[in-house]
Every structure is written in structure tokens, then in C-alpha cells.
C-alpha atoms as a PDB file:
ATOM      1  CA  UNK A   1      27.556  33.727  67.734  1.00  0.00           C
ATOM      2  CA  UNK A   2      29.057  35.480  70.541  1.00  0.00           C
ATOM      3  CA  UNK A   3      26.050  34.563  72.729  1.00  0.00           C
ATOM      4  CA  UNK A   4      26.933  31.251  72.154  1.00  0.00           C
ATOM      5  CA  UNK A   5      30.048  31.315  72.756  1.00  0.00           C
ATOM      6  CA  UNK A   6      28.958  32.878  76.319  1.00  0.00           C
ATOM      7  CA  UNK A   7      26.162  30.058  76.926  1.00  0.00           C
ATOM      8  CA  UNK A   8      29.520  27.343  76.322  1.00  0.00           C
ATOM      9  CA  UNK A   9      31.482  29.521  78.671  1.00  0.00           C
ATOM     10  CA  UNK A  10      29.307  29.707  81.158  1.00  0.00           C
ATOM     11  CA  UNK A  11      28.199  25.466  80.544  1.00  0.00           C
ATOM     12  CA  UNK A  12      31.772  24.335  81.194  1.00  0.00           C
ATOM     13  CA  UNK A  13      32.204  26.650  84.385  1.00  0.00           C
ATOM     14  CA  UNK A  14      29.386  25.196  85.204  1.00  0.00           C
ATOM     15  CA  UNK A  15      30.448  21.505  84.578  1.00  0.00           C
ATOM     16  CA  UNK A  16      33.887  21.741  85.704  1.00  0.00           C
ATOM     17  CA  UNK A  17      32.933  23.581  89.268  1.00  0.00           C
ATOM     18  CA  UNK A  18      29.708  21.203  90.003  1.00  0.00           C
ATOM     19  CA  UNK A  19      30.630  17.489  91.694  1.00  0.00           C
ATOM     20  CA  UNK A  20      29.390  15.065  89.395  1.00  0.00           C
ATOM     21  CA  UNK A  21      27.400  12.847  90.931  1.00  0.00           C
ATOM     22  CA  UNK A  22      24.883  15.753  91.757  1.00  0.00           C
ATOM     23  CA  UNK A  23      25.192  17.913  88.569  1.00  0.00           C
ATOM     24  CA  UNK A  24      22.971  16.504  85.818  1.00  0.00           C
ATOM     25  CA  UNK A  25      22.982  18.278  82.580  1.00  0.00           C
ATOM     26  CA  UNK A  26      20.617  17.352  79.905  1.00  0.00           C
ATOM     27  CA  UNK A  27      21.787  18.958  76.310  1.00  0.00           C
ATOM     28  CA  UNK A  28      20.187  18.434  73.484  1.00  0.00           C
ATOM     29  CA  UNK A  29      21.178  19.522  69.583  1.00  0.00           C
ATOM     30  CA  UNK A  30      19.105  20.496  66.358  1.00  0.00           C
ATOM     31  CA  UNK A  31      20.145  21.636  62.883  1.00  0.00           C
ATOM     32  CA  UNK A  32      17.467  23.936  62.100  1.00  0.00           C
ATOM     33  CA  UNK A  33      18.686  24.649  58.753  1.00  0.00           C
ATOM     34  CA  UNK A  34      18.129  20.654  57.802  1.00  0.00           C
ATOM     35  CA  UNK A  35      14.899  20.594  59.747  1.00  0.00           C
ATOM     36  CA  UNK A  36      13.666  23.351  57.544  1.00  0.00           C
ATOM     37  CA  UNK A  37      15.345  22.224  54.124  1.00  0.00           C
ATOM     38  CA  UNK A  38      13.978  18.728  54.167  1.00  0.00           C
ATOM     39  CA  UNK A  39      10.514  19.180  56.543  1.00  0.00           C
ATOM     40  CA  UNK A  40       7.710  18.996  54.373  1.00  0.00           C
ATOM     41  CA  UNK A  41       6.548  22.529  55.141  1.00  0.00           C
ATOM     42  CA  UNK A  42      10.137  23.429  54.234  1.00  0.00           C
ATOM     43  CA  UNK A  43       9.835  21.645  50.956  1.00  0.00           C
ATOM     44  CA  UNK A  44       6.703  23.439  50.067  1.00  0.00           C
ATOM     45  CA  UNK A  45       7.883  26.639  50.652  1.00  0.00           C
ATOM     46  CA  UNK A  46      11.234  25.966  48.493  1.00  0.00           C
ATOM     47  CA  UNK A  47       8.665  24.954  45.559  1.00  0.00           C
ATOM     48  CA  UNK A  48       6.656  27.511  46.132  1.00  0.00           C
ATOM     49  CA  UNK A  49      10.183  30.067  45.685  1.00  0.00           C
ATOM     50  CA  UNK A  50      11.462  28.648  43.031  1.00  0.00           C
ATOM     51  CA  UNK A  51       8.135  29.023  40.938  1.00  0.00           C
ATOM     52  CA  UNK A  52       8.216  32.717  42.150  1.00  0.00           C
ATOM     53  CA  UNK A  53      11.727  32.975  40.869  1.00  0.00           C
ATOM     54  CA  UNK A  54      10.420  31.018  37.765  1.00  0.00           C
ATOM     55  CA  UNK A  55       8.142  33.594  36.615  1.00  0.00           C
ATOM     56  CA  UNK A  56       9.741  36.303  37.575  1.00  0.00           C
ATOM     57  CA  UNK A  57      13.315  35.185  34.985  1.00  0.00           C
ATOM     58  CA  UNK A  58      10.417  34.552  32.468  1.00  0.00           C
ATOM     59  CA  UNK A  59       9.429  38.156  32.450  1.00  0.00           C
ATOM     60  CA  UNK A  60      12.748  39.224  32.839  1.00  0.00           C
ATOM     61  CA  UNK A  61      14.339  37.281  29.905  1.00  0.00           C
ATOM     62  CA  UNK A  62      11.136  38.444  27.334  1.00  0.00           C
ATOM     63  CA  UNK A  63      12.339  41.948  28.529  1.00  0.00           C
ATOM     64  CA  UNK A  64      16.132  40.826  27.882  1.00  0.00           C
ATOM     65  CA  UNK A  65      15.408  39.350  24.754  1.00  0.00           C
ATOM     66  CA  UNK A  66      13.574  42.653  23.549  1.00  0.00           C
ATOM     67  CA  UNK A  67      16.320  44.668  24.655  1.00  0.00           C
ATOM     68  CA  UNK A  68      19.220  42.954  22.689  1.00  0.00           C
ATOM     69  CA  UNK A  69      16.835  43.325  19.436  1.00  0.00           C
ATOM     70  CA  UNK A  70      16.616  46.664  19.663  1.00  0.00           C
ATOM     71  CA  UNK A  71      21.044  46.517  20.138  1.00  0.00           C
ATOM     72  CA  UNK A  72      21.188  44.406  17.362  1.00  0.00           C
ATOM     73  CA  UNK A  73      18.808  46.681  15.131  1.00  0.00           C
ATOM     74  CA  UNK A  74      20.821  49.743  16.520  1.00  0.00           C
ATOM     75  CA  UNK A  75      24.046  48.447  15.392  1.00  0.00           C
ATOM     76  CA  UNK A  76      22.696  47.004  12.342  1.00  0.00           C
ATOM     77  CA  UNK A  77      20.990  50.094  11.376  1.00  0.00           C
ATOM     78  CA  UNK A  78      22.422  52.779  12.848  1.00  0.00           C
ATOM     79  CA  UNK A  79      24.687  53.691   9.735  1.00  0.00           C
ATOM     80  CA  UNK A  80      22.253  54.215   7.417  1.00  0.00           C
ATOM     81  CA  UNK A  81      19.418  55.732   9.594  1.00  0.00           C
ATOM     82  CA  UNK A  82      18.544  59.192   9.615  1.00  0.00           C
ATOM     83  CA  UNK A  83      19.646  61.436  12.996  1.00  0.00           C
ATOM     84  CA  UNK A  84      16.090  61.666  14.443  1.00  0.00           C
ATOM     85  CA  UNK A  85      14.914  58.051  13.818  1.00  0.00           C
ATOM     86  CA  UNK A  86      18.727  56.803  15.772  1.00  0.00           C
ATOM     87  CA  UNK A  87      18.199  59.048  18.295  1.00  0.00           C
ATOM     88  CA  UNK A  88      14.330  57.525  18.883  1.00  0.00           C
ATOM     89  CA  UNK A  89      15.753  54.153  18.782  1.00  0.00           C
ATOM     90  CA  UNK A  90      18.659  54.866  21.307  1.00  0.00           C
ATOM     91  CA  UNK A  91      16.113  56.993  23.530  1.00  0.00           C
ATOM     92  CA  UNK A  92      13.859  54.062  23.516  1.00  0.00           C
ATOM     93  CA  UNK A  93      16.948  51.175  23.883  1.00  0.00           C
ATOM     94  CA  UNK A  94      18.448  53.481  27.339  1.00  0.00           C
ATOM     95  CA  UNK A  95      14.833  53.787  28.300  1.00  0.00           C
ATOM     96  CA  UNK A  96      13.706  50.126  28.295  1.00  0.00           C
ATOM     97  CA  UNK A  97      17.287  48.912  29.903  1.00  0.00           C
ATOM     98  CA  UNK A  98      16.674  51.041  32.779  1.00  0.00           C
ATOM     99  CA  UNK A  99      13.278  49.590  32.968  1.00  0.00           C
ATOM    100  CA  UNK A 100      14.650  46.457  32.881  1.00  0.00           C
ATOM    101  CA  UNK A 101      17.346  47.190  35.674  1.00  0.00           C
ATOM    102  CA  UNK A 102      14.421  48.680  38.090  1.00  0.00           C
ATOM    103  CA  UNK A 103      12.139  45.559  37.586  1.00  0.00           C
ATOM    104  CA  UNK A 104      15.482  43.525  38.171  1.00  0.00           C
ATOM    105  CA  UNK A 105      16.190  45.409  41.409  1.00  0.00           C
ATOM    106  CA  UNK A 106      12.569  44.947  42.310  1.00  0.00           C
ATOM    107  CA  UNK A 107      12.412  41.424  41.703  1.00  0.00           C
ATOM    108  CA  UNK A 108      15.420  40.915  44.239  1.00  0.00           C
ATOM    109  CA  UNK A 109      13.993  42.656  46.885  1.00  0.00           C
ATOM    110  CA  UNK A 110      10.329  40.899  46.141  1.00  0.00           C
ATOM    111  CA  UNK A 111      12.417  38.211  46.266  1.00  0.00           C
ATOM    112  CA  UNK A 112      14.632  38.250  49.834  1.00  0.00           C
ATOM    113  CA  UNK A 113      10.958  39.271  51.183  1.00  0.00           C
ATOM    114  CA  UNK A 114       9.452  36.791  50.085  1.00  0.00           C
ATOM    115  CA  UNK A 115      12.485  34.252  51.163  1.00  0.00           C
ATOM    116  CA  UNK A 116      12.249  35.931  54.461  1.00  0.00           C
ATOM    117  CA  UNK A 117       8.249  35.151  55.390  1.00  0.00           C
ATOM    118  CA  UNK A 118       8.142  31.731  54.234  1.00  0.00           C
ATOM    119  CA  UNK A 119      11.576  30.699  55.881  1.00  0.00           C
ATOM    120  CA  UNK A 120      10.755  33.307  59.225  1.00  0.00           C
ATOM    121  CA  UNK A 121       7.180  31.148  59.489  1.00  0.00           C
ATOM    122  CA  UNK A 122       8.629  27.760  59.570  1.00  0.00           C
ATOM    123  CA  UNK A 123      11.677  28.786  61.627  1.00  0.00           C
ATOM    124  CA  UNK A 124       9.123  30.099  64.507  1.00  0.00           C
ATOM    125  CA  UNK A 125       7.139  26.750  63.914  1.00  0.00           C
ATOM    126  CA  UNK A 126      10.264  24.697  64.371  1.00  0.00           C
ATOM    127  CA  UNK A 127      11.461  26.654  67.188  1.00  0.00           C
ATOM    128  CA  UNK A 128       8.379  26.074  69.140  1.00  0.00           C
ATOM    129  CA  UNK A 129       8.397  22.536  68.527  1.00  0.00           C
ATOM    130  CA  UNK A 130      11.981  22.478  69.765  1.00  0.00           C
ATOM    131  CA  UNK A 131      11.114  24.545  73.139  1.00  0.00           C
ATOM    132  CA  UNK A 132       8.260  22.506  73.664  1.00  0.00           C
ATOM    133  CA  UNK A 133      10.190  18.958  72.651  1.00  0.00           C
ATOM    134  CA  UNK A 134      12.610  20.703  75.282  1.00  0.00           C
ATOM    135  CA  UNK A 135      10.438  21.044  78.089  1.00  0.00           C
ATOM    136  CA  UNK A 136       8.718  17.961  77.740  1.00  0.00           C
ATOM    137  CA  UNK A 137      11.985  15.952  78.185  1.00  0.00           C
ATOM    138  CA  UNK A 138      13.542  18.029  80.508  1.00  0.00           C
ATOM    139  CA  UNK A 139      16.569  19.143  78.758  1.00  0.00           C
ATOM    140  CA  UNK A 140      18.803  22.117  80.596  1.00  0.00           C
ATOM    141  CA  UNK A 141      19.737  23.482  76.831  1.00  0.00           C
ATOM    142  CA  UNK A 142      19.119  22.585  73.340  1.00  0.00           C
ATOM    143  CA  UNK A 143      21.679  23.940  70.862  1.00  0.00           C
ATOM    144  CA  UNK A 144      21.665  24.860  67.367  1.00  0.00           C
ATOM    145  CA  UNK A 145      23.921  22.673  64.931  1.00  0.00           C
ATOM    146  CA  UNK A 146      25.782  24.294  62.501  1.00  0.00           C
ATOM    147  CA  UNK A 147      25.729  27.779  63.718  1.00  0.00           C
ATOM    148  CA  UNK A 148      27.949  27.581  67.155  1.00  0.00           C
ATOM    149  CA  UNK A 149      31.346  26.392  67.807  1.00  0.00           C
ATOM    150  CA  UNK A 150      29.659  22.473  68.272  1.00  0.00           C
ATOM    151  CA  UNK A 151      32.909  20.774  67.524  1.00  0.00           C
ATOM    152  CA  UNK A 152      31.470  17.325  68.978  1.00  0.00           C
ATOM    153  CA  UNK A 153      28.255  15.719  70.126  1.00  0.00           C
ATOM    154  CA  UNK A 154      26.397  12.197  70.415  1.00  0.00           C
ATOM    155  CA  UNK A 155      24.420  11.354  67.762  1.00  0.00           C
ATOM    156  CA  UNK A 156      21.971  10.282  70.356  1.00  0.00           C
ATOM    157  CA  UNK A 157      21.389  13.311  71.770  1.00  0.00           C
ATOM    158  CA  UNK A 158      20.607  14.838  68.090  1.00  0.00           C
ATOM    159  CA  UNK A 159      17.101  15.490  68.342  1.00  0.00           C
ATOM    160  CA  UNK A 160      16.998  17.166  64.462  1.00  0.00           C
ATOM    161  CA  UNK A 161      14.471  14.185  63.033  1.00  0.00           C
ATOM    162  CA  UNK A 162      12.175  13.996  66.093  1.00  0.00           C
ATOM    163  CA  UNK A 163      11.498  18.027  65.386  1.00  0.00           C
ATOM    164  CA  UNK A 164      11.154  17.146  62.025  1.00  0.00           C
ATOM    165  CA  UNK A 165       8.324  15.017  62.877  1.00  0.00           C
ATOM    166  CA  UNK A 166       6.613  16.648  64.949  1.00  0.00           C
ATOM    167  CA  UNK A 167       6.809  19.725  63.000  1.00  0.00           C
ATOM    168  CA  UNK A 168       5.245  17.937  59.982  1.00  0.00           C
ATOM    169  CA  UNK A 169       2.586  16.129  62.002  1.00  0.00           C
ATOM    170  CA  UNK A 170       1.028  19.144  62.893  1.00  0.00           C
ATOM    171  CA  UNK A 171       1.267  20.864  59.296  1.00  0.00           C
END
């Protein structure tokens, strides 16, 4: 953000100190979160998540579900049980809900990873179609929408669907 803010800095210096009929500026802008939300590689890897995630609440909630049987049996039961058999039952209840809090802990960080190599691929995919898109046209600087202080820009010079294309032609 602050390198941004730098790059803008050092753009309108840059525009306000150069005579205008010599200076020509080409800027171009892309939001890279849309271009990876709706490109079809995006899309893919979004399914792909969610059928991680999925599974991995199925086997969570069976382990859930066993858990609050044992609770209910435990509080059910616990009156009339003798010491030893309560104290199995409670051993094996604290036992299985740390279990279940370490495979919940696991599943989070399985999870960010996994987040993080399917969204880091198609981000370095998208930002080489952008660099290349870039050079190809001759822009002087392509900026990121949504992530910098872009408070206005033409809708022309939004090159987020053209990415988007060429990202997915090449799949």
C-alpha cells in the first residue's frame, strides 16, 4: 500500500512537472481479485475448495456428533454409574474433544495452504498476462483496482475482462 502510494506520488510529480504536449502517459487498471473470482481457472479452483472444505466439516461433524453422545450419556448416566466406569467415560469424552480440536486446527491450516497454492498459481498466471498485455500495448503502468488509493479512472482504460480472456484462453 505504501508503495503505491509512492508510485502515485511520484506519477503526479511526474504529470504536473512534464509539458503536455510531449508527456504521454499510458495507465492502465485491473482488479485482480475479480479476474481471479470469476476466470474460469478461478472458478475451478473455488469448486475445487469448497469440496475440500466439504469433506473435511463431514469428518468433523461425525466427530462432533460422537462427542455430544458421549456428553449426553455422561450427564445422563453419570449419577448412577460406578466411580471407575465415569471416570473411563470422562477420560475418553476429554480425550476425543482434544482430538477433535487438533484435527480442527489441522484442517485450518490444511486449509489456508491449500487456499494459498491454488489462489498464488492463478495470481502469477494473471499477473503475467497483465505484464505481457502491458508490454504489448505499451502502457507506462498498469494498476491494481481495489487495493490502492484509485479514487477515479475511465472505464476504458479498465483492462480487467481482456486479462480475463486471455487468461482463460490459454487454460
Amino acid at each position: 500500500m505504501k508503495a503505491t502510494r509512492v508510485i502515485a506520488g511520484a506519477l503526479l510529480a511526474a504529470v504536473a512537472l512534464a509539458p503536455s504536449a510531449a508527456f504521454a502517459f499510458r495507465v492502465g487498471y485491473v482488479d485482480l481479485q475479480r479476474a481471479l473470482n470469476e476466470s474460469k481457472a478461478g472458478k475451478k479452483a473455488k469448486a475445487e475448495f469448497k469440496a475440500k472444505v466439504d469433506k473435511l466439516e463431514k469428518q468433523l461433524r461425525g466427530q462432533k456428533e460422537e462427542l455430544d453422545r458421549i456428553k449426553r450419556e455422561l450427564e445422563r448416566k453419570a449419577v448412577v454409574m460406578r466411580p471407575a466406569e465415569r471416570r473411563k467415560l470422562e477420560g475418553d469424552f476429554e480425550h476425543k474433544q482434544l482430538d477433535l480440536k487438533r484435527k480442527f486446527e489441522d484442517s485450518q491450516v490444511e486449509l489456508q495452504r491449500k487456499d494459498a497454492e491454488l489462489t498464488g498459481k492463478i495470481l502469477k498466471g494473471l499477473q503475467a498476462v497483465v505484464q505481457e498485455l502491458g508490454e504489448k500495448r505499451g502502457y507506462d503502468l498498469i494498476l491494481e483496482l481495489g487495493t490502492g488509493p484509485v479514487l477515479y479512472y475511465k472505464k476504458a482504460d479498465d483492462l480487467t475482462e481482456e486479462v480475463m480472456k486471455l487468461f482463460d484462453e490459454r487454460g
